[in-house]
Protein backbone atom coordinates (compact mmCIF):
# COMPACT_ATOMS: atom_id res chain seq x y z
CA UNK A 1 -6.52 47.43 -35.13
CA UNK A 2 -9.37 46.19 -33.02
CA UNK A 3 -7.91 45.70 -29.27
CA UNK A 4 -11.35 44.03 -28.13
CA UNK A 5 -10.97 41.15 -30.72
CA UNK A 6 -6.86 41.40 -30.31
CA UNK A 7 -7.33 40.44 -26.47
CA UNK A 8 -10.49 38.07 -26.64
CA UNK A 9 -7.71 36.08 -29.25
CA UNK A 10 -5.18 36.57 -26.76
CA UNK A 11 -7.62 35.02 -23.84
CA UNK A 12 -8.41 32.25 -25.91
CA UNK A 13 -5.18 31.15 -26.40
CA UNK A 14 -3.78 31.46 -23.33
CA UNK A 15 -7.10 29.50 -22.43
CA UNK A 16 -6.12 26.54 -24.46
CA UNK A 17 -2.18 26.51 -23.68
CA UNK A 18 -3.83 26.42 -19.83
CA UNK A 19 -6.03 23.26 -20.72
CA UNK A 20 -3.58 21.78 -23.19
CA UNK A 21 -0.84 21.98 -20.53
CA UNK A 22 -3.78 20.41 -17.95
CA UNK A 23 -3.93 17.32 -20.47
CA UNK A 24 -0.74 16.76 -20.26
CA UNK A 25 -0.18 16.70 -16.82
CA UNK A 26 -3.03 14.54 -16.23
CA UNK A 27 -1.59 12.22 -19.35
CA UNK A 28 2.15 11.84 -17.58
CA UNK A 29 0.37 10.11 -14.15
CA UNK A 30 0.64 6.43 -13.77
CA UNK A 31 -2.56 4.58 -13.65
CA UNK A 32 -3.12 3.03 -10.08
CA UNK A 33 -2.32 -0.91 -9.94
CA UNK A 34 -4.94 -3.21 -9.48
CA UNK A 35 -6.18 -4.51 -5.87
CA UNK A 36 -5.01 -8.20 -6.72
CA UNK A 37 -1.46 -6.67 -7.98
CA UNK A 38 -1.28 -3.97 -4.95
CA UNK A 39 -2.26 -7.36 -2.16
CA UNK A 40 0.69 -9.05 -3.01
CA UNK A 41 3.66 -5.98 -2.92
CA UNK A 42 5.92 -5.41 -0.47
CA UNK A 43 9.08 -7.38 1.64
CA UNK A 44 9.22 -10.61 1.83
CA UNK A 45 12.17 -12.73 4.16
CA UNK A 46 13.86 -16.22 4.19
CA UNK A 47 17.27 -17.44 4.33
CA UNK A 48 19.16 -13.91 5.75
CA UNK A 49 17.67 -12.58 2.73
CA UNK A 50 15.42 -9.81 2.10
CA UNK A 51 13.54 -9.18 -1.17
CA UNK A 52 10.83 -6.31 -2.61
CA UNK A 53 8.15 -7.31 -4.34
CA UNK A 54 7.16 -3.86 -6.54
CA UNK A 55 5.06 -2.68 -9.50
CA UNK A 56 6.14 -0.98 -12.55
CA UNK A 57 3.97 0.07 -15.00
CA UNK A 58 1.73 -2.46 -15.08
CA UNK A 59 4.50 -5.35 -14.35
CA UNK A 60 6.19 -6.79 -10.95
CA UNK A 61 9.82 -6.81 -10.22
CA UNK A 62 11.80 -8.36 -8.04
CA UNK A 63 14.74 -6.64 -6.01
CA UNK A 64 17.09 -8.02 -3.97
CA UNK A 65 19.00 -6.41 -1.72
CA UNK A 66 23.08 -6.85 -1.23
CA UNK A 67 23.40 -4.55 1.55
CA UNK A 68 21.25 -3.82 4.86
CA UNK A 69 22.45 -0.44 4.67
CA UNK A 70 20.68 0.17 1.29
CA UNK A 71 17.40 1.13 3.71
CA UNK A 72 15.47 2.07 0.69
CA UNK A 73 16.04 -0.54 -1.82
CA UNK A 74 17.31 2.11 -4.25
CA UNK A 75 20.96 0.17 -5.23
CA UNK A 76 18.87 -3.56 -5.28
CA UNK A 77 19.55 -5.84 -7.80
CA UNK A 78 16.23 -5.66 -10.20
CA UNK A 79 14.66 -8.95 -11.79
CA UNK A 80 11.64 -8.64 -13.79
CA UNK A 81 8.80 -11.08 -13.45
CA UNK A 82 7.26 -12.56 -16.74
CA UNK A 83 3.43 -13.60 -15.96
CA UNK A 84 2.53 -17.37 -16.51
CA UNK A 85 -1.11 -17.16 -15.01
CA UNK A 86 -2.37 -15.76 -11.88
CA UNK A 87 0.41 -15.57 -8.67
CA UNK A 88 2.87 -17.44 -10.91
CA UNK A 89 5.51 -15.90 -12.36
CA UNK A 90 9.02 -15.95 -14.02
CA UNK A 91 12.72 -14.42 -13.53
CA UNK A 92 14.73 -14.65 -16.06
CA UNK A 93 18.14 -13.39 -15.23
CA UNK A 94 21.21 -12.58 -18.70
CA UNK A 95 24.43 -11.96 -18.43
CA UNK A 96 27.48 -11.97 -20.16
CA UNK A 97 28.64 -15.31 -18.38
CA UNK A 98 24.89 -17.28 -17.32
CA UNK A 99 21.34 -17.07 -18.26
CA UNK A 100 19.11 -18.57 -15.52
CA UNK A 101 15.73 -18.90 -15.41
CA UNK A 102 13.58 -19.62 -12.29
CA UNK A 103 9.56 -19.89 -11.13
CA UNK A 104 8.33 -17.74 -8.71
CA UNK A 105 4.80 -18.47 -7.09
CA UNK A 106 2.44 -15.76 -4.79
CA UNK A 107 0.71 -17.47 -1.89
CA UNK A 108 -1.96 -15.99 -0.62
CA UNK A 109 -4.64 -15.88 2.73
CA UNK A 110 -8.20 -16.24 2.48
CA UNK A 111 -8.50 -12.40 2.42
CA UNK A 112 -5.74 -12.53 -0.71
CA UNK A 113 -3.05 -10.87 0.61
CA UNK A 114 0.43 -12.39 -0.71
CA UNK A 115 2.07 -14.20 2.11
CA UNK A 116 4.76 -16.10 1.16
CA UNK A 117 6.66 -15.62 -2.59
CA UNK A 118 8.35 -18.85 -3.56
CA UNK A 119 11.57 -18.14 -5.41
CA UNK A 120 13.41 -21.31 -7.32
CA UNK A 121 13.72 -23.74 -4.48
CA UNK A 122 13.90 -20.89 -1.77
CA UNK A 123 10.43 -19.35 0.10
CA UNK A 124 10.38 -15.97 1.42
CA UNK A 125 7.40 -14.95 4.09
CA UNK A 126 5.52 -11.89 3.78
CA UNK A 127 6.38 -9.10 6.63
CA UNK A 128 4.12 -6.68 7.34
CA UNK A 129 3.68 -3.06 7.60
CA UNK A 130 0.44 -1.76 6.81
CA UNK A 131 -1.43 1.72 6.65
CA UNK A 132 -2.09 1.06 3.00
CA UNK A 133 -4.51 -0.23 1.00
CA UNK A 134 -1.93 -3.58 0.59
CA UNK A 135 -1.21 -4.17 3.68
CA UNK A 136 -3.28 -5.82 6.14
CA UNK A 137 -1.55 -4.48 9.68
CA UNK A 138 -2.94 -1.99 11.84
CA UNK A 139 -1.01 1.28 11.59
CA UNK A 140 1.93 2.01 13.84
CA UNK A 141 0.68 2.61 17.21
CA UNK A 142 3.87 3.62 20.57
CA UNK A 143 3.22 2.10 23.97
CA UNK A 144 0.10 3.25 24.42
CA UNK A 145 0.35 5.51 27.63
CA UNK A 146 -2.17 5.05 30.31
CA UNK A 147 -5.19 8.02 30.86
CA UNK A 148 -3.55 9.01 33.75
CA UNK A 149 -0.26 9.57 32.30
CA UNK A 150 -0.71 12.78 29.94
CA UNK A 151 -1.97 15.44 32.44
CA UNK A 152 1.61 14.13 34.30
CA UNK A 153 3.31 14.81 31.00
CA UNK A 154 1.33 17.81 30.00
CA UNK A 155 2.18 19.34 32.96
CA UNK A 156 5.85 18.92 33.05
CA UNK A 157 6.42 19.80 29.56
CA UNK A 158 4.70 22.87 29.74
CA UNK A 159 7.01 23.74 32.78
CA UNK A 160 9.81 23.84 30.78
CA UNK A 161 11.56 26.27 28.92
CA UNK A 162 13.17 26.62 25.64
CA UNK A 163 16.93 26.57 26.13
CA UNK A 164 18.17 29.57 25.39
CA UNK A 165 20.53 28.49 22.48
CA UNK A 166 17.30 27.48 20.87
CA UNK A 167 15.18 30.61 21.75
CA UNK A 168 17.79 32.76 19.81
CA UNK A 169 17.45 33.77 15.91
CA UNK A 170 15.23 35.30 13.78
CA UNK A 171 11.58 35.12 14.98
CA UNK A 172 8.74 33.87 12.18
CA UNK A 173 5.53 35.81 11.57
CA UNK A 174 3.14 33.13 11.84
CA UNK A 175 0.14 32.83 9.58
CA UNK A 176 -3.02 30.42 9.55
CA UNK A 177 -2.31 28.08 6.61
CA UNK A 178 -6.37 27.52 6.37
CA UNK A 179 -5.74 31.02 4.57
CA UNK A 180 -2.99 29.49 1.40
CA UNK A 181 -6.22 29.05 -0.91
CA UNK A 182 -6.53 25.29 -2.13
CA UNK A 183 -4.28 23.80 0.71
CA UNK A 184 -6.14 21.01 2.99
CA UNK A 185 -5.32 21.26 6.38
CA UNK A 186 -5.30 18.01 8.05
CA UNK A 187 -3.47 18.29 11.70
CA UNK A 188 -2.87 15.05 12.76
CA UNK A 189 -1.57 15.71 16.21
CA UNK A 190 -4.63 17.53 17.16
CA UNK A 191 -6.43 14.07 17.36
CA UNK A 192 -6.15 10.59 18.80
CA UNK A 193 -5.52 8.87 15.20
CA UNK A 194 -1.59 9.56 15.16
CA UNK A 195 1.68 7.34 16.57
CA UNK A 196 0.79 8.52 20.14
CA UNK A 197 -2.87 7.48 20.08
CA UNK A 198 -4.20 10.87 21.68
CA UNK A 199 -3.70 14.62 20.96
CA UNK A 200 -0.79 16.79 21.21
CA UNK A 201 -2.24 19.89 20.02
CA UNK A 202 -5.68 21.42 22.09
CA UNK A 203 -6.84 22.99 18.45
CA UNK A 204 -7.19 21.65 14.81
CA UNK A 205 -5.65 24.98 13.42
CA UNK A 206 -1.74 24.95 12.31
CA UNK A 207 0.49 28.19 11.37
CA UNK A 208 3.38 28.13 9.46
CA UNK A 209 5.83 31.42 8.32
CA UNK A 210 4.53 33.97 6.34
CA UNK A 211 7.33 33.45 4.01
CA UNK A 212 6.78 29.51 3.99
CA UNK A 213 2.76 29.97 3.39
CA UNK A 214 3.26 31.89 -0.05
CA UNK A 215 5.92 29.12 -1.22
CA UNK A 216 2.92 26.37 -0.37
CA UNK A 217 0.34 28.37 -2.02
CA UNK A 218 2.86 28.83 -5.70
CA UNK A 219 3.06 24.95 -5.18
CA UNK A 220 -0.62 24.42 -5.05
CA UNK A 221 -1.50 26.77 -7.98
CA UNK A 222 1.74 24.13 -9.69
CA UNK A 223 -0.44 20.98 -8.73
CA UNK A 224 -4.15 22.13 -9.40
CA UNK A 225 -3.62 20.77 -13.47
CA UNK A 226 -2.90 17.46 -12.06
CA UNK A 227 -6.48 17.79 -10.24
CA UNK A 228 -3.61 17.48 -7.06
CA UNK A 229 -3.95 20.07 -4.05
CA UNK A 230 -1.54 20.10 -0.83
CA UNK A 231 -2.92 18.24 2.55
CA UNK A 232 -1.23 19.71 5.73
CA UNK A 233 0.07 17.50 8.24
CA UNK A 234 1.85 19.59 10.51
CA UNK A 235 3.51 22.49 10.68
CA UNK A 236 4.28 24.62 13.18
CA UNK A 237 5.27 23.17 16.95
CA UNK A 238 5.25 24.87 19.61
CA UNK A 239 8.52 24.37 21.39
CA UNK A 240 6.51 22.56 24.64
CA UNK A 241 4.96 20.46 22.30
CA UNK A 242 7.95 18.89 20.93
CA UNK A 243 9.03 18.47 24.68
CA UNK A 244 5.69 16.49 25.23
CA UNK A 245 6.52 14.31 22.33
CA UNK A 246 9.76 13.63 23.54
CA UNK A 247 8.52 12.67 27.39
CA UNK A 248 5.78 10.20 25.80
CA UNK A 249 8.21 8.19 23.92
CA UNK A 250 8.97 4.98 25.26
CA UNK A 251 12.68 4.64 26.33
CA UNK A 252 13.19 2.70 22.98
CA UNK A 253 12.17 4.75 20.85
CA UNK A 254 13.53 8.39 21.95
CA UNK A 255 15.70 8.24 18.64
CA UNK A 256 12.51 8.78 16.53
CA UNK A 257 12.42 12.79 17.14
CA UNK A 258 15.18 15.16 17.60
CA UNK A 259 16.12 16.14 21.51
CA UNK A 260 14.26 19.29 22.31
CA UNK A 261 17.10 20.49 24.92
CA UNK A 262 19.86 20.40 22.07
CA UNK A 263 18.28 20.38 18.70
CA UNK A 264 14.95 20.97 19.01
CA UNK A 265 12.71 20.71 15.96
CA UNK A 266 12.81 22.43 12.44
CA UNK A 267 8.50 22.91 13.44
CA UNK A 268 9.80 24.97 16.38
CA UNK A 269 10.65 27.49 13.90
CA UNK A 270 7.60 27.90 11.89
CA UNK A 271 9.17 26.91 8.37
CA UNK A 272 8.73 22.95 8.32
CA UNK A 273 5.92 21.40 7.05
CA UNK A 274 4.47 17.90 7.03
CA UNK A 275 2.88 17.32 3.61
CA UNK A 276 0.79 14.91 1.38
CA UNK A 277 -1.28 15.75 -1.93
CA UNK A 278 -5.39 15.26 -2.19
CA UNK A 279 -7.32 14.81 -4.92
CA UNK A 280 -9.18 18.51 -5.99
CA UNK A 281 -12.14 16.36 -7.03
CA UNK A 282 -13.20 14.26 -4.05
CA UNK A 283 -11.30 15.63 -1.48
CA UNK A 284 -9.81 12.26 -0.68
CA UNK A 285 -5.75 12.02 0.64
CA UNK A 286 -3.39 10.10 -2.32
CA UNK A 287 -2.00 7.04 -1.33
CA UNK A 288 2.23 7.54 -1.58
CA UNK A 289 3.19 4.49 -0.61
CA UNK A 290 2.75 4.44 3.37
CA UNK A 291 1.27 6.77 5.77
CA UNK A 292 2.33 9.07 7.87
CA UNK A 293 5.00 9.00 10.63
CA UNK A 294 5.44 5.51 9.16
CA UNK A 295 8.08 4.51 11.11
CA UNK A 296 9.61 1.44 8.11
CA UNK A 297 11.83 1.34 5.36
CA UNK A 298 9.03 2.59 3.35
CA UNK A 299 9.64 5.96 4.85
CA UNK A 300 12.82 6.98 2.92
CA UNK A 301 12.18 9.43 -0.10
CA UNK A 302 13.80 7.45 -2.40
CA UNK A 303 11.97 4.16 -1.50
CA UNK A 304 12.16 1.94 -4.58
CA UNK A 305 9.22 -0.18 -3.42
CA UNK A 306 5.58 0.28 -3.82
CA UNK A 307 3.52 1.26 -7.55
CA UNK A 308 4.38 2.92 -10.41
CA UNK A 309 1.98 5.63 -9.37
CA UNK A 310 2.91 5.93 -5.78
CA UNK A 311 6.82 7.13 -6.63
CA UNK A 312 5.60 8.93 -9.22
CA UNK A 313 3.55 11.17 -6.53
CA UNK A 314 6.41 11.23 -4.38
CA UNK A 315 8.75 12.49 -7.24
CA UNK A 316 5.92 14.59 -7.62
CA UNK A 317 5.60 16.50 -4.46
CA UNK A 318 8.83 16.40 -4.44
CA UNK A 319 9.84 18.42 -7.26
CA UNK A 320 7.25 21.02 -7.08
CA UNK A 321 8.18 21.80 -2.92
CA UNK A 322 11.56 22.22 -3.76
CA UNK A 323 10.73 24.92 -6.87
CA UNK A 324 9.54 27.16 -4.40
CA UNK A 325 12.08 26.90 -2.34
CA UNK A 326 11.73 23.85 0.09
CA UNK A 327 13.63 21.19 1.16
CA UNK A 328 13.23 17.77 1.46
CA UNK A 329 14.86 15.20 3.50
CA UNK A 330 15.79 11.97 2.79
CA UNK A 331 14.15 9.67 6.40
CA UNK A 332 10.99 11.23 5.58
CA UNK A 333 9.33 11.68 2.48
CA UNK A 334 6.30 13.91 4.06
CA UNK A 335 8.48 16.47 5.86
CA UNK A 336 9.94 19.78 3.85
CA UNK A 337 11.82 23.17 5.73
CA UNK A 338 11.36 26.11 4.11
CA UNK A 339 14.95 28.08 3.43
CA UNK A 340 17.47 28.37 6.18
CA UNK A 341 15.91 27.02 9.88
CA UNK A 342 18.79 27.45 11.72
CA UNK A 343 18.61 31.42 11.27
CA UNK A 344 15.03 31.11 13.16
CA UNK A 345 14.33 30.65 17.04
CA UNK A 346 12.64 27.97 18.05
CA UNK A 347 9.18 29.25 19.38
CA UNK A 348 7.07 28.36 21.98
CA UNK A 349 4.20 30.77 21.76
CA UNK A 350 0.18 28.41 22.07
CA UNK A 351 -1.79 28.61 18.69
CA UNK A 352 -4.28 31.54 18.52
C-alpha cells in the first residue's frame, strides 16, 4: 500500500469537506436588505398603539404588539405586507371568522427615512433610535458630565474597596485576549465614543480568564467559514471601574448597571465578555441590529425587529458562544459569562 498517496487522498478530502462545509455556511446567511427597505424599519406610534415595521427575507411585516410587557416584540401579532409600488403596501389579514384587507403607505423625509406608516384610516409616527445604518439619531449619549467632574469621580472610586462578600471566591488567571488568534479587540470604554462620552479604562488592552479565552478562540475557529471573526467589547472590569461607572450615572439611570457594593459585575470576575462578530475580509464590525450598550427595546436577544440578516447574526453568535460553554442573557444580546461567575471573586487588580 502506498501511505504517501493514501494520506495526500486523505488531505484532499478532508480539504474539500473543509471548503464544501465553507459553502455552505456562507450559502445559509441572509442577504443584507436594501438601503430604501432598511430607511423605513423600525417602531412606529399612534393611538396607544405601538407597531414594528421589520424585514423578512426580502419582504416587510407588520407586528403589533398586545402587551407592553412583550419588550421584544417576540409574542406580536405578525401581518405581512404585499407590495403595490414603492412605500405602498398591503395587509391582508384571514381568519376563520373575517378576512380584512387594508392599505398601508411609508412617508418619508427629504433624506428618505420612513416617518410616519399610515395603516387603514389610522397613522403611526416614526420613533427613533439610531446607531444603525436606518436610523437617523445620534447614538445614546448619559448626561454628559462636566471636565471637571471625572478626576472627582476617579478619585473616589479608586478609594474604595471591594466589599468583602465580593472579594471572596475563586480568583481568575487573567490573559490578554489580543493573544485568542483571529479575535478583534475593540475596548470601547478605553475611549470617549461609548454611553459616558469619555474613557473608563487608561489602556486599550482587555483580559479575560484563561479558561474563558480558549472557549472564545474554539468559537472563532467555528465562525472563520462564515468569513465571521469575534470583535471584543469588553471584558474584564476592574472592580473600581465598575464603581466609576456607577458614580457617573445620572440619578435616573443607576438601574442600567448592577450595584457594585452588593452585586457587583459578572466583568469583575474575568469570565464575561462583551461581544460582536467582524467581517475576516475587511475588518469591518457586522451590523446586528443596534449598537452597543443600546439602551432600547432593540437590546433584548430575542428582538423580533430589524432584517432577516441581522437576527440571523444574532442567532448566530448566539449559538456558537454557548457551544463552548457561554452564556447569554436575555437584556443584552452582546454580553456572554463564561461557566459559573458566582464561584469567582470579583477583582480589582489595574490592567498590565
Amino acid at each position: 500500500m502506498n501511505y504517501r498517496n493514501l494520506l495526500a487522498g486523505l488531505a484532499a478530502g478532508l480539504l474539500f469537506y473543509a471548503q464544501t462545509g465553507a459553502e455552505l455556511a456562507l450559502a445559509s446567511v441572509p442577504k443584507d436588505a436594501p438601503k430604501d427597505i432598511k430607511y423605513i424599519l423600525g417602531f412606529y406610534y399612534g393611538n396607544g398603539e405601538n407597531i414594528l415595521i421589520r424585514e423578512n427575507n426580502g419582504r416587510l411585516e407588520l407586528l403589533y404588539r398586545t402587551a407592553l410587557e412583550d419588550k421584544s416584540f417576540a409574542a406580536a401579532n405578525l401581518y405581512p405586507l404585499s407590495k403595490v409600488h414603492f412605500d405602498s403596501y398591503t395587509l391582508q389579514e384571514s381568519g376563520p371568522m373575517s378576512n380584512t384587507e387594508a392599505g398601508v403607505r411609508f412617508e418619508r423625509d427629504p433624506d428618505g427615512y420612513g416617518i410616519s406608516c399610515r395603516v387603514g384610516g389610522n397613522t403611526y409616527s416614526r420613533y427613533f433610535l439610531g446607531t444603525t445604518a436606518g436610523e437617523r439619531a445620534k447614538p445614546f449619549r448619559l448626561e454628559e458630565r462636566s471636565a471637571e467632574d471625572w478626576p472627582k469621580l476617579r478619585a473616589e472610586a479608586a478609594k474604595a474597596t471591594v466589599p468583602a462578600a465580593l472579594a471572596a471566591g475563586e480568583q481568575a488567571q487573567l490573559v490578554d485576549a489580543a493573544t485568542v488568534a483571529g479575535v478583534k479587540v475593540n475596548s470601547v470604554y478605553a475611549g470617549s465614543d461609548n454611553l459616558f462620552g469619555a474613557p473608563l479604562y487608561t489602556t486599550p488592552k482587555l483580559f479575560v480568564s484563561k479558561e474563558a479565552a480558549a472557549a472564545l478562540g474554539k468559537v472563532q475557529q467555528r465562525l472563520a467559514p462564515y468569513g465571521y471573526g469575534l470583535v471584543l467589547w469588553d471584558a474584564y472590569r476592574p472592580w473600581s471601574v465598575s464603581k466609576l461607572a456607577n458614580l457617573a450615572l445620572p440619578a435616573d439611570n443607576k438601574d442600567m448597571l448592577e450595584d457594585p457594593e452588593t452585586k457587583g459585575s459578572t466583568h469583575n470576575t474575568g469570565n464575561a465578555v462583551d461581544v460582536g462578530l467582524y467581517s475576516l475580509e475587511s475588518g469591518e464590525e457586522l451590523d446586528m441590529g443596534c449598537g452597543f450598550d443600546e439602551p432600547s427595546l432593540r437590546q433584548h436577544a430575542s428582538y423580533a425587529g430589524g432584517t432577516s440578516r441581522e437576527r440571523y447574526l444574532r442567532s448566530l453568535l448566539r449559538e456558537e458562544m454557548e457551544l463552548q460553554g457561554f452564556k447569554g442573557i436575555e437584556m443584552e444580546w452582546w454580553h456572554f459569562e463564561y461557566g459559573d461567575c458566582s464561584k469567582f471573586a470579583h477583582l480589582n487588580s489595574e490592567f498590565r
